[in-house]
C-alpha atoms as a PDB file:
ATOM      1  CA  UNK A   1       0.000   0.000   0.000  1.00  0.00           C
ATOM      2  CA  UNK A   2       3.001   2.644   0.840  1.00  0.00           C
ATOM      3  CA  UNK A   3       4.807   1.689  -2.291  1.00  0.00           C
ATOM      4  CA  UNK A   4       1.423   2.458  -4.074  1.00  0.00           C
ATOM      5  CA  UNK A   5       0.781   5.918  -2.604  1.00  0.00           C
ATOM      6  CA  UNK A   6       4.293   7.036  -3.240  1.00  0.00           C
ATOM      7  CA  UNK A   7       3.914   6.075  -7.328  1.00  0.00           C
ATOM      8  CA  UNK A   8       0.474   7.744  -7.500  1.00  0.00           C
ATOM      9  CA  UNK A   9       2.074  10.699  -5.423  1.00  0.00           C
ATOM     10  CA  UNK A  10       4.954  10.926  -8.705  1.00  0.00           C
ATOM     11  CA  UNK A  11       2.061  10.677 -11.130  1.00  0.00           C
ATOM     12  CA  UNK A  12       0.292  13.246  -9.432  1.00  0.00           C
ATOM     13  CA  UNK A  13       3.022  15.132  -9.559  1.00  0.00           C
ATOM     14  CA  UNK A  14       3.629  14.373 -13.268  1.00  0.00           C
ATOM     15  CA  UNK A  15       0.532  15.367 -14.350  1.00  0.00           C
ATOM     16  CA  UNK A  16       0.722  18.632 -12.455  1.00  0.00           C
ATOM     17  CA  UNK A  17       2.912  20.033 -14.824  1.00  0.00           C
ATOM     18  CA  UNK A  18       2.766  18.511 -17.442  1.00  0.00           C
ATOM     19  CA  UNK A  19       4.358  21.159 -20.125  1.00  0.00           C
ATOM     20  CA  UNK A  20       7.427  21.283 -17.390  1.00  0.00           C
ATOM     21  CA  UNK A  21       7.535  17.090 -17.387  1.00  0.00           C
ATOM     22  CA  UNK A  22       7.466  17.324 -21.167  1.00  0.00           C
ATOM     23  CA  UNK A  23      10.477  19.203 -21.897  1.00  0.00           C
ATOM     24  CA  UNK A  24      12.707  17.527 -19.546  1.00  0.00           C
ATOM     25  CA  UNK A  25      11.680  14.678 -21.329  1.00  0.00           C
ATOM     26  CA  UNK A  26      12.510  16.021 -24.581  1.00  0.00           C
ATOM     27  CA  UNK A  27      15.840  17.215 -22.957  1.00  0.00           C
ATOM     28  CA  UNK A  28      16.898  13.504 -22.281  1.00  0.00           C
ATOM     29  CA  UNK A  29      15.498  12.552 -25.139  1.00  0.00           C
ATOM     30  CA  UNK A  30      17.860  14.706 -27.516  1.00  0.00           C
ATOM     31  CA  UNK A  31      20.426  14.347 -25.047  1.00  0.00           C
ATOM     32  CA  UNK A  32      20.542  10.190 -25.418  1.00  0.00           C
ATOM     33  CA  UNK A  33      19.537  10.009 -28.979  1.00  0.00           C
ATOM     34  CA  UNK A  34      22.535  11.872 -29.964  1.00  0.00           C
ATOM     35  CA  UNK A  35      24.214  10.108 -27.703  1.00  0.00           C
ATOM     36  CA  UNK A  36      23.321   6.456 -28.963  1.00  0.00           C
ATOM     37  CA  UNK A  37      23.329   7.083 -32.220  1.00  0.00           C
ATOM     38  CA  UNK A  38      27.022   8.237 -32.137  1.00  0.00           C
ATOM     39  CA  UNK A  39      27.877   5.151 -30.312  1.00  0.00           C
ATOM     40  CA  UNK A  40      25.919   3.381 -33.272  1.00  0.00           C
ATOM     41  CA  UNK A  41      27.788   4.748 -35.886  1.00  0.00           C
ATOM     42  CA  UNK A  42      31.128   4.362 -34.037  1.00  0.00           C
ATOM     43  CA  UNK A  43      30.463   0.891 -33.686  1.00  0.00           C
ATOM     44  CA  UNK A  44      29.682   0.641 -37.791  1.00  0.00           C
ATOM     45  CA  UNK A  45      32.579   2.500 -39.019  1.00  0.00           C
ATOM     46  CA  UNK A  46      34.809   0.219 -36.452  1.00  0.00           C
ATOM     47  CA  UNK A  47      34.061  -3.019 -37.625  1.00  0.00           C
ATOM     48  CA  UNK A  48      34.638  -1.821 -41.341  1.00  0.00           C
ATOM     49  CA  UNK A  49      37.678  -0.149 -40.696  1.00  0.00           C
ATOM     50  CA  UNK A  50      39.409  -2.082 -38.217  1.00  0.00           C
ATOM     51  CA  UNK A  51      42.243  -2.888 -40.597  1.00  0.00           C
ATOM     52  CA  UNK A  52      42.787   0.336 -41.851  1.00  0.00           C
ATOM     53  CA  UNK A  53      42.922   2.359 -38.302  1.00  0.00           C
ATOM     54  CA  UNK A  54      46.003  -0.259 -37.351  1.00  0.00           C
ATOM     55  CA  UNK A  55      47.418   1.760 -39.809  1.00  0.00           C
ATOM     56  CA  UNK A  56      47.258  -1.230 -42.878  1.00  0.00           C
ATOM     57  CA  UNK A  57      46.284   0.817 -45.613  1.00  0.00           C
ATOM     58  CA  UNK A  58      46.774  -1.369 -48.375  1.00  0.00           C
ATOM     59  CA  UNK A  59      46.352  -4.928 -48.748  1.00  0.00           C
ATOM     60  CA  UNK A  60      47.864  -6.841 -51.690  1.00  0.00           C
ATOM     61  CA  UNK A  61      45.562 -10.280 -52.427  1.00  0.00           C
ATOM     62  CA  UNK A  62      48.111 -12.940 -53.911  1.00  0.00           C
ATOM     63  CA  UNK A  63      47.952 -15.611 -56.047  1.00  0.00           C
ATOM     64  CA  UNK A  64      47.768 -19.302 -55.459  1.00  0.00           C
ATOM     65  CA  UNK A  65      50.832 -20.448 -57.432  1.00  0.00           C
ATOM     66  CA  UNK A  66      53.377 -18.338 -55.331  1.00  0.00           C
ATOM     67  CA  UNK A  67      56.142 -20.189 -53.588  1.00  0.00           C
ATOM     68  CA  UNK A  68      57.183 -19.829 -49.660  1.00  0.00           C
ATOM     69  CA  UNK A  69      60.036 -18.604 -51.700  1.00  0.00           C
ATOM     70  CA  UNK A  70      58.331 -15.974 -53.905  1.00  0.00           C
ATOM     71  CA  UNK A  71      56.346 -14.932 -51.245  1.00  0.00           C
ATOM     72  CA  UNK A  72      59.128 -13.552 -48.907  1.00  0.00           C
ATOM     73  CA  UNK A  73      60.591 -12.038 -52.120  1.00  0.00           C
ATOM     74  CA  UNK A  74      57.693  -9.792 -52.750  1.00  0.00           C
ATOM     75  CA  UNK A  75      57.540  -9.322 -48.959  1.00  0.00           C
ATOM     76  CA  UNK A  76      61.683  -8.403 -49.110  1.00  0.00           C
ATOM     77  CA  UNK A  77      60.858  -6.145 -52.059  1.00  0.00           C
ATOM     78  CA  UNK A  78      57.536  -4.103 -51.083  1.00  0.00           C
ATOM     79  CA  UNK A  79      59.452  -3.381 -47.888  1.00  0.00           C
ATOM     80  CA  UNK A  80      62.572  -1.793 -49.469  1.00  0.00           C
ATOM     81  CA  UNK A  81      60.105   1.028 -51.143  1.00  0.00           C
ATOM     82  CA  UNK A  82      60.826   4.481 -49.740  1.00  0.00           C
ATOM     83  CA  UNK A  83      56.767   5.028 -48.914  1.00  0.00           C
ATOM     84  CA  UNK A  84      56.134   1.430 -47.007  1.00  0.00           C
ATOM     85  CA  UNK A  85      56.951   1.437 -42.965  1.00  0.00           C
ATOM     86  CA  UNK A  86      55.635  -2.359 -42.486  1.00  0.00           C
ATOM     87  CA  UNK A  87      54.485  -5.425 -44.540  1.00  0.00           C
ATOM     88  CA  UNK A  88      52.933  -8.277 -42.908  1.00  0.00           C
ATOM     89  CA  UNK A  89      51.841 -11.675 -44.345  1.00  0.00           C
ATOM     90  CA  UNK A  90      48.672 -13.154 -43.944  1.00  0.00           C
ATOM     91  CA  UNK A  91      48.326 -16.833 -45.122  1.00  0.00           C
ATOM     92  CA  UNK A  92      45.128 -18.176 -45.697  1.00  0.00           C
ATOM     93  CA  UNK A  93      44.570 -19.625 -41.904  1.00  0.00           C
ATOM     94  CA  UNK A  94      44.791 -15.975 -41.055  1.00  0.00           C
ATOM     95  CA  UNK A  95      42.481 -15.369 -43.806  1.00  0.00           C
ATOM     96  CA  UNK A  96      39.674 -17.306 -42.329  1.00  0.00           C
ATOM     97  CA  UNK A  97      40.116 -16.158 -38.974  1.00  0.00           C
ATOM     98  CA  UNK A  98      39.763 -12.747 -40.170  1.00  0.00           C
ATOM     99  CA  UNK A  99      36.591 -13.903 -42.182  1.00  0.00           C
ATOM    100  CA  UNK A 100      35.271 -15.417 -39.157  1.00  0.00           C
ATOM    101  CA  UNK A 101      35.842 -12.409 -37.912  1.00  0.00           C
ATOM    102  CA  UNK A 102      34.067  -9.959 -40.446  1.00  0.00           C
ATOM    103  CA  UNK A 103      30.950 -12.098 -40.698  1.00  0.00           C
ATOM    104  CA  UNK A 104      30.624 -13.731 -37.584  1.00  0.00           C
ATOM    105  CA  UNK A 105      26.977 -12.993 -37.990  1.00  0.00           C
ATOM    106  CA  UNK A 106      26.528 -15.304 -40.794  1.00  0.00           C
ATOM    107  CA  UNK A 107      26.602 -18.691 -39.700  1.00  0.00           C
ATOM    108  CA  UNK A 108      25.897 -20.178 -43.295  1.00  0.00           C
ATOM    109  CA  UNK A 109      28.297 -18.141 -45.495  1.00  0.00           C
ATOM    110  CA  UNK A 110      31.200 -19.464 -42.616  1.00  0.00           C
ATOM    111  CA  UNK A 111      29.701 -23.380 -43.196  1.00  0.00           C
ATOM    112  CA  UNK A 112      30.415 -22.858 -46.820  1.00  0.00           C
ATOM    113  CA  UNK A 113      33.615 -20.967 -46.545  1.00  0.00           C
ATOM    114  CA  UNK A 114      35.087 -23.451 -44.461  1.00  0.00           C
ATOM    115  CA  UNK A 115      34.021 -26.366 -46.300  1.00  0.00           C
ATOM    116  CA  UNK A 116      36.791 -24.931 -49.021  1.00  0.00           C
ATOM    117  CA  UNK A 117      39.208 -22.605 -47.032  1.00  0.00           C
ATOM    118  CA  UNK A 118      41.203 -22.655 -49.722  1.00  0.00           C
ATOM    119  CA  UNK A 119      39.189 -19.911 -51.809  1.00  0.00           C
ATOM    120  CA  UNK A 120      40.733 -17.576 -49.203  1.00  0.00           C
ATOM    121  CA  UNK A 121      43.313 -15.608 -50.918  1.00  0.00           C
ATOM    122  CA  UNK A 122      47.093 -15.132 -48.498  1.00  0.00           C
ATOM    123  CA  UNK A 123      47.759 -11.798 -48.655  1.00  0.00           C
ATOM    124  CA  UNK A 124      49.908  -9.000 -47.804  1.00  0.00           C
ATOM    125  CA  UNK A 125      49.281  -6.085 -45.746  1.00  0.00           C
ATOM    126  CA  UNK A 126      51.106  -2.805 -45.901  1.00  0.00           C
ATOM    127  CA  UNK A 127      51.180   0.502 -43.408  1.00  0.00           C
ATOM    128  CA  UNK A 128      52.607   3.504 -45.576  1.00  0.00           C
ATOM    129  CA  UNK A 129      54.865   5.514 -43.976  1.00  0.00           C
ATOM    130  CA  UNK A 130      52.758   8.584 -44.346  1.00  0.00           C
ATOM    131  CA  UNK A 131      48.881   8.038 -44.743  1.00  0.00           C
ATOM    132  CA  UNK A 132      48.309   9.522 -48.291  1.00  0.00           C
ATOM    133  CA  UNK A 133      51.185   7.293 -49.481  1.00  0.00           C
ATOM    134  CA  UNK A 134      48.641   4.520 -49.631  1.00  0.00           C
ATOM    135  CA  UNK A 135      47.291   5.295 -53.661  1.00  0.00           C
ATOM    136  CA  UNK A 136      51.068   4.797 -54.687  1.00  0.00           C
ATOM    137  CA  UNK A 137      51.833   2.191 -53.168  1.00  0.00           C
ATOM    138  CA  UNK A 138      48.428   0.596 -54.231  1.00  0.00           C
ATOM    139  CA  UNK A 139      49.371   1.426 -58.019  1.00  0.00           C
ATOM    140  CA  UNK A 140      53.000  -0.162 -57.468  1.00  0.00           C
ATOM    141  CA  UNK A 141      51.360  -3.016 -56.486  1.00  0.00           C
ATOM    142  CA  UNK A 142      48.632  -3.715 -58.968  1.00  0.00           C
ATOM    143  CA  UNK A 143      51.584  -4.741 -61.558  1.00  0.00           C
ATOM    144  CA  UNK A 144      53.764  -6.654 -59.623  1.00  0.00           C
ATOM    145  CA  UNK A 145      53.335 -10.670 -60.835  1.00  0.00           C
ATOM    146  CA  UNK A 146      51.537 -12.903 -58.072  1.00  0.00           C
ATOM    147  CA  UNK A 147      49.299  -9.995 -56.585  1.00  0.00           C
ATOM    148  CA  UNK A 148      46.068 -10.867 -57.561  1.00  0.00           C
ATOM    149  CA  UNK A 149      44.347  -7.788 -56.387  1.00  0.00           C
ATOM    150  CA  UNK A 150      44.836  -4.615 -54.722  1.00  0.00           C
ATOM    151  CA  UNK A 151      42.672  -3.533 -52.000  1.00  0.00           C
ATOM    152  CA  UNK A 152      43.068   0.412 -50.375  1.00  0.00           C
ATOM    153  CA  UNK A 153      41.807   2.650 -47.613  1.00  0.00           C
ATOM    154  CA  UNK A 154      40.022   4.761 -50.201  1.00  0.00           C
ATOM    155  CA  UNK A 155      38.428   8.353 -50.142  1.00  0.00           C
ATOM    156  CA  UNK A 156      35.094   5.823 -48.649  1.00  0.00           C
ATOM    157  CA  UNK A 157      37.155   5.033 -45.595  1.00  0.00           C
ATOM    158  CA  UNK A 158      38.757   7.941 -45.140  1.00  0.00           C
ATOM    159  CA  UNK A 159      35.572   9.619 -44.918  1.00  0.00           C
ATOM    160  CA  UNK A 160      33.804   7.332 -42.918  1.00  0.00           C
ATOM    161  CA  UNK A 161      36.352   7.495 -40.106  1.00  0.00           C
ATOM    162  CA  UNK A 162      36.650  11.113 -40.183  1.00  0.00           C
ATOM    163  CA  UNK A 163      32.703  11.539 -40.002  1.00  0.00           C
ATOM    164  CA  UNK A 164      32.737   9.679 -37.130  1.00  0.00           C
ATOM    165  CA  UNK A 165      35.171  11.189 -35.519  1.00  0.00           C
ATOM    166  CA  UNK A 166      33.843  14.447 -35.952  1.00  0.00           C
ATOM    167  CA  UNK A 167      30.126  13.558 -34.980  1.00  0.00           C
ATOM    168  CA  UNK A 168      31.620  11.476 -31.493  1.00  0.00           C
ATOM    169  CA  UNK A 169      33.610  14.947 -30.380  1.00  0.00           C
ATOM    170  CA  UNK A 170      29.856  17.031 -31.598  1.00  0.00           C
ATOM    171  CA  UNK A 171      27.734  14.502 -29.663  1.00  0.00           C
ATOM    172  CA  UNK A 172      30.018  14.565 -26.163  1.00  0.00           C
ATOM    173  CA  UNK A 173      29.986  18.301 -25.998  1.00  0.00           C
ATOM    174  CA  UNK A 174      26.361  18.386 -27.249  1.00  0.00           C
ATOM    175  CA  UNK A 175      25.697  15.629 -24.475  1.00  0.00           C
ATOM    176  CA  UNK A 176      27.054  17.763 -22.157  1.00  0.00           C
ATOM    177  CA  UNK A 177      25.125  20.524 -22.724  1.00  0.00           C
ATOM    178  CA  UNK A 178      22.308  19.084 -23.281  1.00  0.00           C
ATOM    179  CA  UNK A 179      22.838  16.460 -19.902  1.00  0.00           C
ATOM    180  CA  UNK A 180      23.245  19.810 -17.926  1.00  0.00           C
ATOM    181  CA  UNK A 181      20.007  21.449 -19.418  1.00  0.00           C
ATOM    182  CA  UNK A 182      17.816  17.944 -18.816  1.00  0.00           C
ATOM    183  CA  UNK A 183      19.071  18.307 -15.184  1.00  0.00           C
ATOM    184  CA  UNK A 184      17.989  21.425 -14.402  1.00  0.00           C
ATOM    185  CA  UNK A 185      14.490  20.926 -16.323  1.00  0.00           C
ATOM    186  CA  UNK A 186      14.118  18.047 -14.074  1.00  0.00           C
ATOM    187  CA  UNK A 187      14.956  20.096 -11.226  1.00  0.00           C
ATOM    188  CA  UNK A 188      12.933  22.816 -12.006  1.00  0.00           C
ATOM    189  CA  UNK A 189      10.249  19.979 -12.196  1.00  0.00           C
ATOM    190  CA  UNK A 190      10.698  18.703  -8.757  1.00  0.00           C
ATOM    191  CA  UNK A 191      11.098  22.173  -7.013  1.00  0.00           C
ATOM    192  CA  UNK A 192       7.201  23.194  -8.649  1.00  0.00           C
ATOM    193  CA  UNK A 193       6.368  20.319  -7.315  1.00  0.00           C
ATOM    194  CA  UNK A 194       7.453  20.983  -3.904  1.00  0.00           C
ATOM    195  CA  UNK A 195       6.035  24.093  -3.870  1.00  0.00           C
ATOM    196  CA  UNK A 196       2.688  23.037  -5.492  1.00  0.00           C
ATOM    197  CA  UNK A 197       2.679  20.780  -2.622  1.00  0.00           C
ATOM    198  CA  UNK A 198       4.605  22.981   0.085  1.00  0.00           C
ATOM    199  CA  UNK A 199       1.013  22.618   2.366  1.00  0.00           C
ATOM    200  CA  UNK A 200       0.501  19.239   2.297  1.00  0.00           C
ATOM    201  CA  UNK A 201       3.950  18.221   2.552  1.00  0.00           C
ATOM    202  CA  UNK A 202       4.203  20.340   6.164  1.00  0.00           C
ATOM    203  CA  UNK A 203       1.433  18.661   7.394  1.00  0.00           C
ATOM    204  CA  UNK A 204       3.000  14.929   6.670  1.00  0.00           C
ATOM    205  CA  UNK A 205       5.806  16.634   8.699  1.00  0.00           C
ATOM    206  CA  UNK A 206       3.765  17.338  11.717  1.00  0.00           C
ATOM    207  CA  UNK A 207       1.996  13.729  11.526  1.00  0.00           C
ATOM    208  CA  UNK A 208       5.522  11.971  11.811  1.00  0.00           C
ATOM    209  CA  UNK A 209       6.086  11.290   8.156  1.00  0.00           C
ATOM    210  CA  UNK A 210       9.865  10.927   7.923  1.00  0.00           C
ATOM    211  CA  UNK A 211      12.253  13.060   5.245  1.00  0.00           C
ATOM    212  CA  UNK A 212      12.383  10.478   3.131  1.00  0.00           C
ATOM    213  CA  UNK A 213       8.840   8.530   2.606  1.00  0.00           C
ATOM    214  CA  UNK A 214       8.270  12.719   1.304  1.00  0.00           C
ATOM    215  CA  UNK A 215      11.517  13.017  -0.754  1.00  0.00           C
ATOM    216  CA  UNK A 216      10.761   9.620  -2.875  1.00  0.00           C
ATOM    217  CA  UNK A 217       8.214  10.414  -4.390  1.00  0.00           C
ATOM    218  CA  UNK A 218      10.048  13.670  -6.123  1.00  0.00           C
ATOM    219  CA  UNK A 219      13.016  10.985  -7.103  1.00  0.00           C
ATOM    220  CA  UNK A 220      10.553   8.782  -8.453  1.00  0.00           C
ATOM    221  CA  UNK A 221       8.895  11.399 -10.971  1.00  0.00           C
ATOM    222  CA  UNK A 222      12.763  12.716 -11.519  1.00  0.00           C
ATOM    223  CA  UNK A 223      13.454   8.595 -12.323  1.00  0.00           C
ATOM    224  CA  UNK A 224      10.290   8.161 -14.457  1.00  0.00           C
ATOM    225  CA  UNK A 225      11.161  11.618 -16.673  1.00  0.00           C
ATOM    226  CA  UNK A 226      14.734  10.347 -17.696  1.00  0.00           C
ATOM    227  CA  UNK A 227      13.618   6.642 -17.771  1.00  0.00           C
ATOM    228  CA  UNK A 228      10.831   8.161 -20.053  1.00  0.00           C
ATOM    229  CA  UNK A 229      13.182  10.379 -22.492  1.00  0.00           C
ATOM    230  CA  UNK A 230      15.608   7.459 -22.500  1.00  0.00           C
ATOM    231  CA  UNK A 231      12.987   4.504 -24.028  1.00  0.00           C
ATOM    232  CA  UNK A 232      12.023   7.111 -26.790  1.00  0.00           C
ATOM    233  CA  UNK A 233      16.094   8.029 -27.787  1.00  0.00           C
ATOM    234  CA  UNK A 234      16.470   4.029 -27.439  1.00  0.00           C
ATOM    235  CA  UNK A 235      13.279   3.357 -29.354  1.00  0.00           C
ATOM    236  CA  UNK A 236      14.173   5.936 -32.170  1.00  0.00           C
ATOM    237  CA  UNK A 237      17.755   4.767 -32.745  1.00  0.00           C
ATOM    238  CA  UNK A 238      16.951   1.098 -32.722  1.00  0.00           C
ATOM    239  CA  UNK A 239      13.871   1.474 -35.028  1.00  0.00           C
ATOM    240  CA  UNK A 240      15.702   4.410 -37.478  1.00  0.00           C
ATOM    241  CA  UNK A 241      18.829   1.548 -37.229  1.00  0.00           C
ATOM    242  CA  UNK A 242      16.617  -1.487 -38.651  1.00  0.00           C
ATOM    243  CA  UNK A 243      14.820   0.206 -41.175  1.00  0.00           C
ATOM    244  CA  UNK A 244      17.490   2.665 -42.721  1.00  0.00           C
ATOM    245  CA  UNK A 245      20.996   0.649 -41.579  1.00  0.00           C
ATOM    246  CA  UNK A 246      21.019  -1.981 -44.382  1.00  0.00           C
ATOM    247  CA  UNK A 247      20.123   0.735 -47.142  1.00  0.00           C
ATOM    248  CA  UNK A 248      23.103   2.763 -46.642  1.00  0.00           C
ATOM    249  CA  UNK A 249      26.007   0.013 -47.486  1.00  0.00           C
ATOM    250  CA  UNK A 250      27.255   2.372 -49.994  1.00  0.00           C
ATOM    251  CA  UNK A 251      30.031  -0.289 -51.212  1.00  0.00           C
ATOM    252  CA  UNK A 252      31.179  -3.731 -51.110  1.00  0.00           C
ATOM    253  CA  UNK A 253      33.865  -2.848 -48.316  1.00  0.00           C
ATOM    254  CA  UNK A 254      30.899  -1.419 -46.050  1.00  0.00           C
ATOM    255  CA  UNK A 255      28.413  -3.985 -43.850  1.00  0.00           C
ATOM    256  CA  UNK A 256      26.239  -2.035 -41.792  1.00  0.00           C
ATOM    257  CA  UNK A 257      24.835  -5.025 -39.506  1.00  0.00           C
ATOM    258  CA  UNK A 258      24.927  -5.000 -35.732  1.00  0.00           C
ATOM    259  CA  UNK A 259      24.281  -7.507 -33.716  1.00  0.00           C
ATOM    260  CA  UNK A 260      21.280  -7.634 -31.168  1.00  0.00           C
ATOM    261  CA  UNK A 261      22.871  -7.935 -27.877  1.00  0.00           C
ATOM    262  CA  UNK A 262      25.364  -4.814 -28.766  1.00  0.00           C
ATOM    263  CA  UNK A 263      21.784  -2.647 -29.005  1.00  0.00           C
ATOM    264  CA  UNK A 264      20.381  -4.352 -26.113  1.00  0.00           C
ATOM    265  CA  UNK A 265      23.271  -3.586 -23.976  1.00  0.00           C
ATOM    266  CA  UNK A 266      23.395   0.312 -24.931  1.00  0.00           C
ATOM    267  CA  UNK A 267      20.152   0.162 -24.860  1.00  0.00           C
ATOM    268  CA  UNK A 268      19.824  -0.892 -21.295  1.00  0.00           C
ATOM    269  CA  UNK A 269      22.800   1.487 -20.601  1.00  0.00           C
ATOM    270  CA  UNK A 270      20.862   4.582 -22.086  1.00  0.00           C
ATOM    271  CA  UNK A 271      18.498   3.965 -19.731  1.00  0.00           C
ATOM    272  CA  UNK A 272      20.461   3.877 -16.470  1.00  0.00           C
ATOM    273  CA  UNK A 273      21.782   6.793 -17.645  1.00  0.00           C
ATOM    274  CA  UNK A 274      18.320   8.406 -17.946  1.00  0.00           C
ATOM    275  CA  UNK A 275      16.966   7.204 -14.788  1.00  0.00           C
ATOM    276  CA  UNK A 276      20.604   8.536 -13.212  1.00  0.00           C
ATOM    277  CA  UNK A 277      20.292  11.755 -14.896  1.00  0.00           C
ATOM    278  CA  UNK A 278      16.844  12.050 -13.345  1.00  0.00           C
ATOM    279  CA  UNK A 279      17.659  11.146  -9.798  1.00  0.00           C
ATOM    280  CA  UNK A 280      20.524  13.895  -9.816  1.00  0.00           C
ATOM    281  CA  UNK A 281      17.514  16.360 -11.166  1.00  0.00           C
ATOM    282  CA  UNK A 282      15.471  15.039  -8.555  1.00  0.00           C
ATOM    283  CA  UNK A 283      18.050  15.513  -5.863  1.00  0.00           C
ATOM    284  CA  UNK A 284      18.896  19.151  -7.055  1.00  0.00           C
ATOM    285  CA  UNK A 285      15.816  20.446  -7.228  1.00  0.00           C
ATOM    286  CA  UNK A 286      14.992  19.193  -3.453  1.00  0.00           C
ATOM    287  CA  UNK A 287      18.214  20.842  -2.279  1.00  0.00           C
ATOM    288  CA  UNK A 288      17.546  23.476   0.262  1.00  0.00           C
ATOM    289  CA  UNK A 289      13.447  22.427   0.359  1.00  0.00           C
ATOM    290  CA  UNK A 290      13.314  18.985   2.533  1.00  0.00           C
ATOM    291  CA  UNK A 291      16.407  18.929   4.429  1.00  0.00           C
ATOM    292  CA  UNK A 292      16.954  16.746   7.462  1.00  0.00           C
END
């Protein structure tokens, strides 16, 4: 019965000011959408460009017929060029790992690969010694017998990694700005609430009610407005993610498919962080009105 006074108390309170509740909820909403989504994309452009942020920027696909021989040759001789800092070699066990890897999610397409690993090109993998070296040496490459294809951190790449760079450093300081202005609309929430209630809360005083069976019920409404503006930025992100994420592979280098338990677990962690952000609205706006 007390647990069920103090949540119809918060709803009460809730629908007392409504217009107030509203934009605190749109505060953590914008707040945690941006928020989420950055962490979405982050996690897209990292598993398509994990090779190519270690720094490989060009990876030279070999041919079948080369020797152990031939192989440490064109190793020996890609490394003597002025522009490479490191080649590595990649045989085709480290191929299929790495395929594993890259579509982990697709149990068939593994079955069949490893029925035949052998389709699995060895390969070598090159780090420039400046960045923009990489269309040289990928040129160099392409006529050298044995190489079988040519594979480079093109303009796509580059792009992708510096979009998300830029739009993780935008969404921290807009997540701080906006984190600060949720607070304090949740704060202002709770202290109208208070005050809307300033009569009725001195007389649960003079009865014996303790500080906090009156303070809960402000940290519950402060809980329900971030858990509130955290579902919809979850919602939003995970629905916008499904229906637009596979239409925007914009080449055959790009997969844009996350797994479920990745969104469930930001998911779940948007949420604490609403409910957290509320409780610290809760708790600012009732600083200085219901002290011990």
């Amino acid at each position: 019965m007390r647990l069920q006074y103090l949540f119809s108390q918060s709803l009460m309170n809730l629908r007392r000011n409504a217009l107030v509740v509203i934009s605190a909820v749109l505060a953590v909403f914008v707040t945690l959408t941006m928020v989420f989504l950055a962490v979405v994309i982050r996690k897209v452009v990292d598993d398509n460009t994990g090779r190519w942020q270690e720094g490989i920027r060009v990876i030279a696909f070999l041919t079948d017929d080369l020797s152990v021989e031939g192989i440490e040759g064109l190793r020996a001789q890609v490394q003597s060029w002025d522009e490479v800092a490191e080649v590595t070699y990649c045989n085709k066990a480290c191929a299929l790992e790495e395929f594993r890897e890259l579509f982990s999610d697709e149990k068939a397409l593994i079955e069949v690969v490893e029925e035949d690993p052998s389709v699995l090109p060895a390969s070598l993998r090159v780090r420039p010694t400046e960045a923009a070296d990489y269309s040289a040496i990928g040129d160099r490459l392409a006529v050298i017998a044995g190489v079988k294809l040519v594979s480079s951190a093109d303009e796509t790449i580059d792009n992708m990694v510096s979009l998300s760079n830029v739009m993780q450093a935008g969404a921290v300081i807009a997540a701080v700005f906006l984190g600060g202005a949720a607070i304090v609309l949740i704060a202002n929430t709770i202290r109208m609430a208070i005050y809307a209630r300033r009569d009725e809360i001195a007389i649960m005083k003079l009865v014996g009610a303790g500080n906090w069976f009156v303070r809960i019920p402000f940290l519950l409404e402060g809980a329900i407005e971030g858990l509130a503006g955290a579902a919809a930025a979850v919602t939003l992100v995970v629905v916008g993610y499904l229906q637009v994420g596979p239409r925007l592979e914009v080449s055959e280098l790009i997969k844009v498919n996350l797994d479920g338990v990745f969104l469930a677990q930001w998911g779940i962690l948007m949420a604490i962080f609403g409910v957290t952000a509320g409780l610290l609205g809760s708790a600012v706006g009732m600083w200085g009105f219901l002290r011990d």
